[in-house]
Protein backbone atom coordinates (compact mmCIF):
# COMPACT_ATOMS: atom_id res chain seq x y z
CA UNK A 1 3.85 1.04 -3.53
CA UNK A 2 4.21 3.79 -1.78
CA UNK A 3 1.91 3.93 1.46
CA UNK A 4 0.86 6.26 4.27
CA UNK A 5 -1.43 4.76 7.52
CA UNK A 6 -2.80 6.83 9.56
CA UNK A 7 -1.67 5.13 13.24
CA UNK A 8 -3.16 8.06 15.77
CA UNK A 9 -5.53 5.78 17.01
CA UNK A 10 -3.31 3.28 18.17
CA UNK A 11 -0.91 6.29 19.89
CA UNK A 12 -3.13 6.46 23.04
CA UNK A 13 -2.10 5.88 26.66
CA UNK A 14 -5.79 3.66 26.61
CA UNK A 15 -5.89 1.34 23.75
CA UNK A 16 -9.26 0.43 22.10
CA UNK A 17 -10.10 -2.23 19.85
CA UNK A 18 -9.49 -0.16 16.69
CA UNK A 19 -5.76 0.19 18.25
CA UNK A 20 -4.94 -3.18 18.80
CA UNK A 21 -5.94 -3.30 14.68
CA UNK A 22 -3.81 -0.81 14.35
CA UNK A 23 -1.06 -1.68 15.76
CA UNK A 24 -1.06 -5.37 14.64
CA UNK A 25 -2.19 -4.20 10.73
CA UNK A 26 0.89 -2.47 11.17
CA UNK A 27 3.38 -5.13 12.93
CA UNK A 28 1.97 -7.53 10.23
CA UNK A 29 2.24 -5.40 7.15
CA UNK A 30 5.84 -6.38 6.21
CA UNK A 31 5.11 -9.85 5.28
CA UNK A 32 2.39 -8.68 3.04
CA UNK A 33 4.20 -6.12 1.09
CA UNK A 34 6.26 -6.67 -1.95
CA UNK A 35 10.10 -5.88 -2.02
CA UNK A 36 10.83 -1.88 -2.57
CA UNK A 37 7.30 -0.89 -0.82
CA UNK A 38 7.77 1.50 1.68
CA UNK A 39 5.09 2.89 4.38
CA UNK A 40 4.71 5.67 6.45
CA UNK A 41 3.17 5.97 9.59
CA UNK A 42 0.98 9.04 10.16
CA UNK A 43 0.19 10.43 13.23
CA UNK A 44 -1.87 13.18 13.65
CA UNK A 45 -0.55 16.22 15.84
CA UNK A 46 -3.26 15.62 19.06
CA UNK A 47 -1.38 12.45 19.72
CA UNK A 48 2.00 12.75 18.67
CA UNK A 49 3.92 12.45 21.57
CA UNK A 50 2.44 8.69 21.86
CA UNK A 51 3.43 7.77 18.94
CA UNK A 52 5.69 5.52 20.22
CA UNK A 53 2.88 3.25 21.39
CA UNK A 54 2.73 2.12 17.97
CA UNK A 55 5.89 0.26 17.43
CA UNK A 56 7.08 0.12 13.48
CA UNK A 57 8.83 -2.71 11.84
CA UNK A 58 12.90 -3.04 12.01
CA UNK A 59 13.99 -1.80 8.99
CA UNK A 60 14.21 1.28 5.85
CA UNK A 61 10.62 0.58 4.54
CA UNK A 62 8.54 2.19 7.69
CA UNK A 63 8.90 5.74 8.74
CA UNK A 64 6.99 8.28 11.10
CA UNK A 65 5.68 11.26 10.11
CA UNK A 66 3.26 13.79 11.53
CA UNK A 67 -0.15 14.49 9.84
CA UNK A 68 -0.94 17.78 9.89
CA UNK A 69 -4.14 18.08 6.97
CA UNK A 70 -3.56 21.71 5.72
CA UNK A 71 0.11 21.07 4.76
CA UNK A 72 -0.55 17.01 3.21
CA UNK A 73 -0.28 18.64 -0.61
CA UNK A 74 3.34 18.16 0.69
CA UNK A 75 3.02 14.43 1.13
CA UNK A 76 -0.05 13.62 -1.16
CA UNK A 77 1.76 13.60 -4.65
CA UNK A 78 4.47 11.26 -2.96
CA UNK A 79 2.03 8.32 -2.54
CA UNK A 80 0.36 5.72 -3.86
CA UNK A 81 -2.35 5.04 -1.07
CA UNK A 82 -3.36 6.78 2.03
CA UNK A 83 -4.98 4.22 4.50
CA UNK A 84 -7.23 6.00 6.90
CA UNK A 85 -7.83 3.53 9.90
CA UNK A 86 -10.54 4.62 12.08
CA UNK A 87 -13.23 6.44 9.19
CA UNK A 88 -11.46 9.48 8.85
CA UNK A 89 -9.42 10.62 5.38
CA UNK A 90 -7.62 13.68 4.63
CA UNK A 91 -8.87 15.93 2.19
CA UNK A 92 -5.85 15.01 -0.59
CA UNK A 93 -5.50 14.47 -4.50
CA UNK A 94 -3.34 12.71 -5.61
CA UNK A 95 -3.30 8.88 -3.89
CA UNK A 96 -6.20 6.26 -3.87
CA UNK A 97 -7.70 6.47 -0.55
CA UNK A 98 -8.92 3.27 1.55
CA UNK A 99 -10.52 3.72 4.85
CA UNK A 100 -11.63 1.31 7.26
CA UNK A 101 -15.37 1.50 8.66
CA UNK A 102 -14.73 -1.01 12.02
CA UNK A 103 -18.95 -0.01 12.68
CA UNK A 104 -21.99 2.08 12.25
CA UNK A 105 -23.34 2.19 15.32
CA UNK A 106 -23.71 6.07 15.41
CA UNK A 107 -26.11 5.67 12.51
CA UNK A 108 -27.97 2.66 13.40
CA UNK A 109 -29.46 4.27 16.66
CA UNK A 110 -29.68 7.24 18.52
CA UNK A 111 -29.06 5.48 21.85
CA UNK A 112 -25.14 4.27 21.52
CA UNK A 113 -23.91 8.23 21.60
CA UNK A 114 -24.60 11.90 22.35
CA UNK A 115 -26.40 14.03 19.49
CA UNK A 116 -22.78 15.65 18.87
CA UNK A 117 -20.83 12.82 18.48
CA UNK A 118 -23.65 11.23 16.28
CA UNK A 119 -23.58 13.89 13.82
CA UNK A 120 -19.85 14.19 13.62
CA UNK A 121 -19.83 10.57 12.52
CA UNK A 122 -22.20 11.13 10.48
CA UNK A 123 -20.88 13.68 8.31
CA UNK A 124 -17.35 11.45 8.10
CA UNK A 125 -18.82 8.62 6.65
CA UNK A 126 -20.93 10.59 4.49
CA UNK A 127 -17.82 12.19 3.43
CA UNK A 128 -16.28 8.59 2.69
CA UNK A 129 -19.11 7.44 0.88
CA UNK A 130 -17.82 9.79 -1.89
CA UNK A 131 -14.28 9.93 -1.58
CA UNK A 132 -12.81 6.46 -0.95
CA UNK A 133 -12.21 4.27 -3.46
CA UNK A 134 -11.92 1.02 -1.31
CA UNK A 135 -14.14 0.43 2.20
CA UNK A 136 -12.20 -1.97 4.39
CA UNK A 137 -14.90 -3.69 6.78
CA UNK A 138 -14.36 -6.41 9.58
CA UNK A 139 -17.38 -8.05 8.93
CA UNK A 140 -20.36 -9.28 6.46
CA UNK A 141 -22.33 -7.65 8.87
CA UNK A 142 -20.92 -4.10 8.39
CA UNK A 143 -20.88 -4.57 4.33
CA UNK A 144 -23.93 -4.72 4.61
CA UNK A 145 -24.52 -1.98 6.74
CA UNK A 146 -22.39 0.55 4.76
CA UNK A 147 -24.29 -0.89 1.70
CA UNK A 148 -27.74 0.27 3.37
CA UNK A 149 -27.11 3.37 5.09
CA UNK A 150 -24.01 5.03 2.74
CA UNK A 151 -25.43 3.71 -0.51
CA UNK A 152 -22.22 2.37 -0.95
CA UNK A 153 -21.47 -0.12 -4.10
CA UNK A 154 -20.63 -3.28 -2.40
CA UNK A 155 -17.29 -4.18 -4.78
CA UNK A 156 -15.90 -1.07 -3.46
CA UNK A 157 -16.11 -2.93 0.02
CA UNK A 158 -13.19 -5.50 0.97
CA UNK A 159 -14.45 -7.52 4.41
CA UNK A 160 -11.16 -7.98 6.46
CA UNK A 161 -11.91 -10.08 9.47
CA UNK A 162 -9.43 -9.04 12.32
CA UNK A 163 -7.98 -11.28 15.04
CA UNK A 164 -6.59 -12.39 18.69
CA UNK A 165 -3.06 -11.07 19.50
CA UNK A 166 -0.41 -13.73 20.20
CA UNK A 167 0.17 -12.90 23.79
CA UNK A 168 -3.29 -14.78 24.57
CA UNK A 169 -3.47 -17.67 25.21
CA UNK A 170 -3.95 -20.09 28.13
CA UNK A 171 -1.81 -19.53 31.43
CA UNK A 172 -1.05 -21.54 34.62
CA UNK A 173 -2.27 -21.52 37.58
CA UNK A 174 0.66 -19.00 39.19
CA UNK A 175 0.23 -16.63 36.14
CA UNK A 176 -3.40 -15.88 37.17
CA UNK A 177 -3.12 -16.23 40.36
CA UNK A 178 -0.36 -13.59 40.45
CA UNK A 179 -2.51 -11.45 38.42
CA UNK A 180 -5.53 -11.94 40.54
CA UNK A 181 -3.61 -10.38 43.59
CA UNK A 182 -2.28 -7.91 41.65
CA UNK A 183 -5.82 -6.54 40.31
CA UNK A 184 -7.24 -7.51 43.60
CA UNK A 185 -9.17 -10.09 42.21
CA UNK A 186 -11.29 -13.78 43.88
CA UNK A 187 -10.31 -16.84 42.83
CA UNK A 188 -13.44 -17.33 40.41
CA UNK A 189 -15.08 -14.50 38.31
CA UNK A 190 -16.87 -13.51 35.11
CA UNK A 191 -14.76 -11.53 33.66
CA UNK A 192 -15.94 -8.38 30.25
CA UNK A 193 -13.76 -6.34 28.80
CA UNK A 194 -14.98 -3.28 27.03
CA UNK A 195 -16.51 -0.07 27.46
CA UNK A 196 -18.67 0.40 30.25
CA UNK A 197 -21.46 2.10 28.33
CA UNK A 198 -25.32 1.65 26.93
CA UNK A 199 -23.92 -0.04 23.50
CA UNK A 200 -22.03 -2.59 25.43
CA UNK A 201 -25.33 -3.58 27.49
CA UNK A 202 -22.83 -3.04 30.53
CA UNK A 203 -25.69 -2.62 32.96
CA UNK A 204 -27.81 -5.35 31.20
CA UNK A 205 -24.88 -7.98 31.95
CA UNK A 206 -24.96 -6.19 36.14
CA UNK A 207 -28.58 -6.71 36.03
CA UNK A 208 -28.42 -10.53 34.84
CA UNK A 209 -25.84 -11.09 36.95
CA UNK A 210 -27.35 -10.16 40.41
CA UNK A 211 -30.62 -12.24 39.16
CA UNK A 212 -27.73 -15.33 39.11
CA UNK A 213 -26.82 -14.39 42.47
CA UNK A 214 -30.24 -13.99 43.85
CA UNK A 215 -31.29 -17.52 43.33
CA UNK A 216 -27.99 -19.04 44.56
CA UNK A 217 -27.19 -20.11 41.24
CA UNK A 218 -23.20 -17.70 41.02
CA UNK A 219 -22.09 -19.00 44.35
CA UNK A 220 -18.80 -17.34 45.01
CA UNK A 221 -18.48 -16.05 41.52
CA UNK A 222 -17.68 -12.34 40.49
CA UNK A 223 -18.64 -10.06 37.89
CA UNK A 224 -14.84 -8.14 37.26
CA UNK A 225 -15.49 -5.13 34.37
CA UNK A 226 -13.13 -4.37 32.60
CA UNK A 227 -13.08 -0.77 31.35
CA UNK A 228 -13.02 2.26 30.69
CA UNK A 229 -16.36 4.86 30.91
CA UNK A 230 -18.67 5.21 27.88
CA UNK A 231 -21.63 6.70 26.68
CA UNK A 232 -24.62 5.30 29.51
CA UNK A 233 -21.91 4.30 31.93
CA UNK A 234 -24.03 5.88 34.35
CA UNK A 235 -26.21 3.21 33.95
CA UNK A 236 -24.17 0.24 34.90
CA UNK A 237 -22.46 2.03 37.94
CA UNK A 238 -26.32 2.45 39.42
CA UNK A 239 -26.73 -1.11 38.63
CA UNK A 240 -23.69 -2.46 40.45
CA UNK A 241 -24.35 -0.19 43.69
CA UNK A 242 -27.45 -2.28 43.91
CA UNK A 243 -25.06 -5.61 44.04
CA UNK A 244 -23.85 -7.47 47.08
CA UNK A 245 -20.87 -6.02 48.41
CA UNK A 246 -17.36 -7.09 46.14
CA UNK A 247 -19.58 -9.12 43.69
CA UNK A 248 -18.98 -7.21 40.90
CA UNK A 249 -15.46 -5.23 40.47
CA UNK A 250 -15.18 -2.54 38.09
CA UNK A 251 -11.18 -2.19 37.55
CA UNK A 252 -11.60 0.69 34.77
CA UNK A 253 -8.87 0.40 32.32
CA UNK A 254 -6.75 -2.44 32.34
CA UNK A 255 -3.20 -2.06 31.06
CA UNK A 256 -2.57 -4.50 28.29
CA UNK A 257 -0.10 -6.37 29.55
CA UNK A 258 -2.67 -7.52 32.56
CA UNK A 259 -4.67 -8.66 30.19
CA UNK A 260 -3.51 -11.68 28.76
CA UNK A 261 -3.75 -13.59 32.10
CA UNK A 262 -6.97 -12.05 33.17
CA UNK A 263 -8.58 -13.91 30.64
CA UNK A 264 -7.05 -16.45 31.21
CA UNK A 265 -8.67 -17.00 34.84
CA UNK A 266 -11.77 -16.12 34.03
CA UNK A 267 -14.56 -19.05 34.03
CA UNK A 268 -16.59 -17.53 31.66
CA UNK A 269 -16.21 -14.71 29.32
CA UNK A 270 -19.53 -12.23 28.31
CA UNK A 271 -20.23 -10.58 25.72
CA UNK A 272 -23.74 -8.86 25.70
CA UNK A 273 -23.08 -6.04 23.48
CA UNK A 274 -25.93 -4.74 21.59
CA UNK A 275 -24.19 -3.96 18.03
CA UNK A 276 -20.76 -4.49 17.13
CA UNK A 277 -18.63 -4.12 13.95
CA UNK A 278 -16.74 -7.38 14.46
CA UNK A 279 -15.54 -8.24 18.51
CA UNK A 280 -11.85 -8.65 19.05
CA UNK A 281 -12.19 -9.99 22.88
CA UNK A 282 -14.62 -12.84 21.35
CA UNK A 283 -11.49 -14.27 19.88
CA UNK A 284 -8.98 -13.27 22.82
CA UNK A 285 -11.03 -14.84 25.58
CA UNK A 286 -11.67 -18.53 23.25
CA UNK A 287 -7.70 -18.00 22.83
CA UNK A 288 -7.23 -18.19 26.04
CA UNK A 289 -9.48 -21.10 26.52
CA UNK A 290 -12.32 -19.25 28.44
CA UNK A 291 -16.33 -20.19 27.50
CA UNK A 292 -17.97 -17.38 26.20
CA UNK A 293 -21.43 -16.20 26.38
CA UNK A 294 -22.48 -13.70 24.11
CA UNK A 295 -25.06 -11.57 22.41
CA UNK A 296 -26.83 -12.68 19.36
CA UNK A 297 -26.37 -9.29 17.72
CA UNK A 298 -25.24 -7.79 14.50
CA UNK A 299 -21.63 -9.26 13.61
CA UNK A 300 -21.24 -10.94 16.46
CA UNK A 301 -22.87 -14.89 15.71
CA UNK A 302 -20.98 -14.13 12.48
CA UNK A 303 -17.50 -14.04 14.83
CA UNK A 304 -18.35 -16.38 16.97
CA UNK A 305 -20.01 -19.44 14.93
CA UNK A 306 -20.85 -22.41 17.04
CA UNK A 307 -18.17 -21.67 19.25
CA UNK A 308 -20.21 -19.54 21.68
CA UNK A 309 -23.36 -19.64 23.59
CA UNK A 310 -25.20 -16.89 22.19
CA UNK A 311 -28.46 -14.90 23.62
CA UNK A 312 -30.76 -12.23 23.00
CA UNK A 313 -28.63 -10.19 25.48
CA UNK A 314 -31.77 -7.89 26.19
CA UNK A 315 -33.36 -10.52 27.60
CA UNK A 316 -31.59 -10.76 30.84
CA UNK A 317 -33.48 -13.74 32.77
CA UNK A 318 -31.78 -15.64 29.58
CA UNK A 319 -28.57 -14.16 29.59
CA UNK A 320 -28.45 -15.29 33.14
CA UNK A 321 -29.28 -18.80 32.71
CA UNK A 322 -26.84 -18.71 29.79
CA UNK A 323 -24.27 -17.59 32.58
CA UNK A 324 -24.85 -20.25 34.48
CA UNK A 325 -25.33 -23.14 32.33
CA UNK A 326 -21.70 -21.71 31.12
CA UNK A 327 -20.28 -21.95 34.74
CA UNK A 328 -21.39 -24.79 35.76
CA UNK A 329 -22.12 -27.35 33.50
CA UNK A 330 -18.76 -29.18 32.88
CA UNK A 331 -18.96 -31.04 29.23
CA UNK A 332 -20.67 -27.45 27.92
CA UNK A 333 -17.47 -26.30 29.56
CA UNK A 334 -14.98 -28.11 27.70
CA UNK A 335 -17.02 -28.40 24.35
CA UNK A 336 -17.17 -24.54 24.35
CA UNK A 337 -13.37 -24.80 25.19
CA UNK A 338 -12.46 -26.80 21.88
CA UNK A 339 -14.70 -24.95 20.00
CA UNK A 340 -13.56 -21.76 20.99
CA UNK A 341 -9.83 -22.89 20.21
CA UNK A 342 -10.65 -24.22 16.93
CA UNK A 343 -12.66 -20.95 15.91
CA UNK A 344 -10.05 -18.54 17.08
CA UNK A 345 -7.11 -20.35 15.09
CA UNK A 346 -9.40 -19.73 11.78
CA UNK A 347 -8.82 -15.92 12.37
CA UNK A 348 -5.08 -13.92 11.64
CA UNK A 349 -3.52 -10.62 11.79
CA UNK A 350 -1.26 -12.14 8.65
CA UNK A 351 -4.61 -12.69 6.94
CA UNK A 352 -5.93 -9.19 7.50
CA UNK A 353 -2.77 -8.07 6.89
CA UNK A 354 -2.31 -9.59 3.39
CA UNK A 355 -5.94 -8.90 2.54
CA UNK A 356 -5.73 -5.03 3.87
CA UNK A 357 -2.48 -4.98 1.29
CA UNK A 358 -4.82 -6.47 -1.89
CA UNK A 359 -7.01 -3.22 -0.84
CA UNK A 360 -4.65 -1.13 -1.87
CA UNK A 361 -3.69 -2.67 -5.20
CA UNK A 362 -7.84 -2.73 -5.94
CA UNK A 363 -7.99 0.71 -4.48
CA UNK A 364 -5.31 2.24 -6.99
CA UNK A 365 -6.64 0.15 -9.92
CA UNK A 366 -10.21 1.67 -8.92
CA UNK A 367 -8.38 5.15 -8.94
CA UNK A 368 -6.71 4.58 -12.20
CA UNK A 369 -10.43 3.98 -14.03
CA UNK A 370 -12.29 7.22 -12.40
């Protein structure tokens, strides 16, 4: 086969979720693919000159190219499949076209994004509804969703879980103590890593937190945010103004190679986000053999199994006692330890990898019969 994928989401200087997917789909590709495949790696003019953030497999089969629409008639009748990553596809005959849908949250409320953003969404994955041949979803959870709101036959949908990256994983002691004076960091915090924004229920998790804190029950214990500024981050900035003094740290973006052992020193890992597609740092923080506490939302009990504490993250006297039960009772602590390892190992980039690559092969039989 002959495949093109577009990468400009993973060529950023500030990596999101959908790049890490990128980047691995891409770094785990080559063991899916048969002999004589070859790929290229699109990447749209606006973020060309990082496209070396996305580093290509050694070897012939993977090449760059720049993905400029209006001229793609050039590169359309050379291809089998186009791959669009992030819901977005070129407006090309010629090769089947699979896009990934990581979410819907722009269509499931009006309270995740601003009216413009909203409708731009909105018109792409109306435009995918009739032009892909294959969906490729993270989740049940998002099938479904594209099913209800895009009308969308469900065997054109392939659910792909995604996965932890290898460099997580539990640390010693130095390692996160070096990166604890590096970030300017106390010995013991909770750490989230995400968007600071409404969807995220950034200023939710602030608000539980300082109701810890104000019955004694955080000690010394931090709140450390991780990320950069979303839609509502106003929100969770007022929020943590309100908070004693250095008890909750927001670092903005974290470079990723800072990550690895700052989850690795957290005691407990939350995740109160109100809707997600699937939730990558679920399965990064139980890597790295953190406890996790984390909303009972959309796909998210569907990630995390019995492997996390989960809670109705908009009720925040609950989230907090889920906090603390999470910091300081020790056999929850090491039960949601095991669990978490065992539930992260059933997750794979060479399993999304290898099911991404059967996506194609149904997407250009699909082709073939329209």
């Amino acid at each position: 086969m002959r495949i093109a994928i577009d990468v400009s989401s993973a060529a950023t200087p500030e990596g999101s979720g959908i790049a890490v997917y990128v980047s691995e789909l891409i770094r785990h590709l080559d063991a899916a693919a048969a002999p004589g495949d070859s790929f290229l790696a699109c990447c749209r003019a606006s973020r060309w000159r990082h496209r070396a953030r996305v580093p290509l497999p050694p070897g012939a089969a993977w090449r760059r190219r720049l993905f400029v629409e209006p001229l793609g008639f050039l590169l359309a009748g050379r291809l089998d499949v186009f791959h669009g990553t992030d819901a977005r596809l070129p407006h090309w005959r010629g090769p089947a076209l699979v896009a990934t849908v990581h979410d819907l949250f722009s269509l499931i409320s009006t309270e995740f994004a601003d009216d413009r953003f909203r409708a731009k969404k909105i018109r792409r994955y109306r435009d995918l509804a009739a032009r892909a041949h294959v969906f490729i979803t993270p989740s049940a959870h998002t099938k479904r969703d594209i099913v209800t709101h895009l009308g969308v036959d469900p065997d054109r949908i392939v659910v792909t879980p995604e996965a932890w990256s290898a460099q997580f994983g539990v640390r010693s002691e130095a390692e996160t103590a070096a990166a604890r004076t590096r970030l300017g960091l106390p010995p013991r915090y909770i750490l989230t890593v995400g968007l600071v924004s409404t969807r995220k229920h950034t200023a939710g998790l602030v608000r539980a937190f300082r109701s810890l804190r104000a019955r004694g029950a955080a000690g010394d214990t931090a709140l450390v945010i991780a990320g950069k500024d979303g839609f509502g981050a106003e929100e969770a900035y007022r929020e943590a103004a309100k908070a004693h003094k250095g008890t909750v740290i927001l670092l903005g973006h974290v470079p990723p190679e800072n990550l690895p052992p700052l989850y690795a020193g957290a005691a407990v890992y939350a995740f109160p986000s109100l809707y997600e597609g699937f939730g990558i740092p679920i399965l990064e923080a139980m890597a790295s053999g953190v406890p996790v506490v984390a909303s009972d939302r959309a796909s998210i009990p569907e990630i995390a199994g019995d492997a996390a504490l989960l809670v109705d993250p908009e009720d925040e006297e609950a989230l907090a006692r889920a906090l603390e039960h999470a910091l300081d009772d020790d056999a929850l602590r090491a039960e949601l330890r095991a669990r978490g390892f065992a539930r992260a190992a059933l997750f794979s980039w060479d399993r999304t990898a290898r099911e991404t690559y059967a996506a194609y092969r149904r997407a250009i039989q699909i082709a073939r019969e329209r």
